[in-house]
Every structure is written in structure tokens, then in C-alpha cells.
Protein backbone atom coordinates (compact mmCIF):
# COMPACT_ATOMS: atom_id res chain seq x y z
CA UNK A 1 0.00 0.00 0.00
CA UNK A 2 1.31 3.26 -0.77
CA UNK A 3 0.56 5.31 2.26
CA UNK A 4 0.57 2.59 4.93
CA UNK A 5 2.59 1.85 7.92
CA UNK A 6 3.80 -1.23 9.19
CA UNK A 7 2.40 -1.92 12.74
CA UNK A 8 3.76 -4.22 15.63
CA UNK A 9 1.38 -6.31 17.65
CA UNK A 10 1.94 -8.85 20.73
CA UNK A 11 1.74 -12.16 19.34
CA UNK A 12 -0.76 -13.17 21.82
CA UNK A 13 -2.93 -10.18 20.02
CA UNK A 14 -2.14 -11.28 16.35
CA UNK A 15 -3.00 -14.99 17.11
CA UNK A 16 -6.72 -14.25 19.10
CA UNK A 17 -7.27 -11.99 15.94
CA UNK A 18 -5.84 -14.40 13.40
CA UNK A 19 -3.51 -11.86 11.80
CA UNK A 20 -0.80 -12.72 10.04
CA UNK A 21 1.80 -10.41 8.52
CA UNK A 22 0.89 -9.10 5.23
CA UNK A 23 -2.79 -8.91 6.44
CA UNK A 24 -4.38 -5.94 6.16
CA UNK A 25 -5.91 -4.17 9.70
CA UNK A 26 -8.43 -1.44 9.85
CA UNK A 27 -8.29 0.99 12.53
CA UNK A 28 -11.61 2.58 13.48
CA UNK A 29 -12.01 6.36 15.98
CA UNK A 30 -14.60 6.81 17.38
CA UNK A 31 -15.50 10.66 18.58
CA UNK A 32 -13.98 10.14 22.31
CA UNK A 33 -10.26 8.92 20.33
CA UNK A 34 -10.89 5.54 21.03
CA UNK A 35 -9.31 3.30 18.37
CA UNK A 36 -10.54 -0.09 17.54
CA UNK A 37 -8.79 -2.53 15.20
CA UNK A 38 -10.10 -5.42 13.24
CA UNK A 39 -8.88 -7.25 10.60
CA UNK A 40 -10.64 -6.91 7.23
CA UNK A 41 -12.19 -9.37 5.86
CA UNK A 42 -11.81 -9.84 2.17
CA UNK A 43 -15.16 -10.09 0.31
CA UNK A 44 -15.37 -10.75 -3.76
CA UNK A 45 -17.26 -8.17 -6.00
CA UNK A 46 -20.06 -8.84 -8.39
CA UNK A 47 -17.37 -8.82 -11.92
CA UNK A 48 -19.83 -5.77 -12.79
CA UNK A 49 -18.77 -3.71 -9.52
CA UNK A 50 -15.34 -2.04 -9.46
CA UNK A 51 -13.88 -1.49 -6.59
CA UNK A 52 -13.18 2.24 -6.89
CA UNK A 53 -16.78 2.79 -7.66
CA UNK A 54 -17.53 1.22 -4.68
CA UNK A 55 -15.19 3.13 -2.56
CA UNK A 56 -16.38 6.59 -4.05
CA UNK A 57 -20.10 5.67 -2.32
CA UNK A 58 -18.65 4.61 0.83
CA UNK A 59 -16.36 7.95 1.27
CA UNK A 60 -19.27 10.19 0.23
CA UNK A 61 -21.67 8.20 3.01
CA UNK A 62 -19.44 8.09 5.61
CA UNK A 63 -17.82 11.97 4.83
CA UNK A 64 -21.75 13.23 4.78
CA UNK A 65 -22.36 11.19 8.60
CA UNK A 66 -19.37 12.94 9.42
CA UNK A 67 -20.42 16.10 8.17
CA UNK A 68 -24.13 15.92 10.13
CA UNK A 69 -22.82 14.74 12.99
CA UNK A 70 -20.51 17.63 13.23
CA UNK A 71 -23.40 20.01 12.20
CA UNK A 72 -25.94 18.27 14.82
CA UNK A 73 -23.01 18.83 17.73
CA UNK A 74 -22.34 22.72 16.66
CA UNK A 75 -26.11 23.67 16.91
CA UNK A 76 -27.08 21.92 20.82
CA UNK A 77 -24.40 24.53 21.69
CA UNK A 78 -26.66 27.35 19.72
């Protein structure tokens, strides 16, 4: 991956999660700065579904929760 960094784990960790090196881990903030971590789980696409397509909808869905969320916080302090 072109903008990735490698990331140590205890093996105890890497062995309840079933991660092996190579996989790839998603890390997940939630609004307190809590981070979760998971590995992801490979799925196939239809052949008629590209995966960039796909990732286009998912950045504009989560980007606009992000966006209302922020909007919803900024007016209970109006």
C-alpha cells in the first residue's frame, strides 16, 4: 500500500485476531479517540462492480455522517 505503515502487535494479540503479517488491519475512531482494530475481511465483487466505484459511495456516506454529525453537535451549543 502506498501510504501505509507497518504496525507491531503482541503475538498473543495477532494470534486471538488471526492476523498474520501481510494482512491488512483497519483501525476505526470513534469521537472520544478511542481506536478499535479489526482485521478486514476480504469479500469478492459482483465482476460488474469495481472497486473504486464502490469506494467513491462509501467515502461520500461516511464523509456526509461525518459532516451531520458535526453540524448536529455545533447547533445543541446554539
Amino acid at each position: 500500500m502506498g501510504n501505509s505503515l507497518g504496525v507491531s502487535l503482541p503475538k498473543a494479540l495477532a494470534e486471538q485476531l488471526k492476523i498474520t503479517q501481510g494482512d491488512e488491519i483497519e483501525f476505526i475512531v470513534n469521537e472520544e479517540g478511542d481506536v478499535m482494530l479489526r482485521k478486514v475481511r476480504k469479500s469478492k465483487l459482483p465482476e460488474n462492480v469495481r472497486p473504486e466505484v464502490l469506494e467513491a459511495f462509501y467515502d461520500m456516506g461516511y464523509k456526509g455522517l461525518k459532516k451531520n454529525s458535526a453540524l448536529k453537535r455545533k447547533s445543541e451549543y446554539n
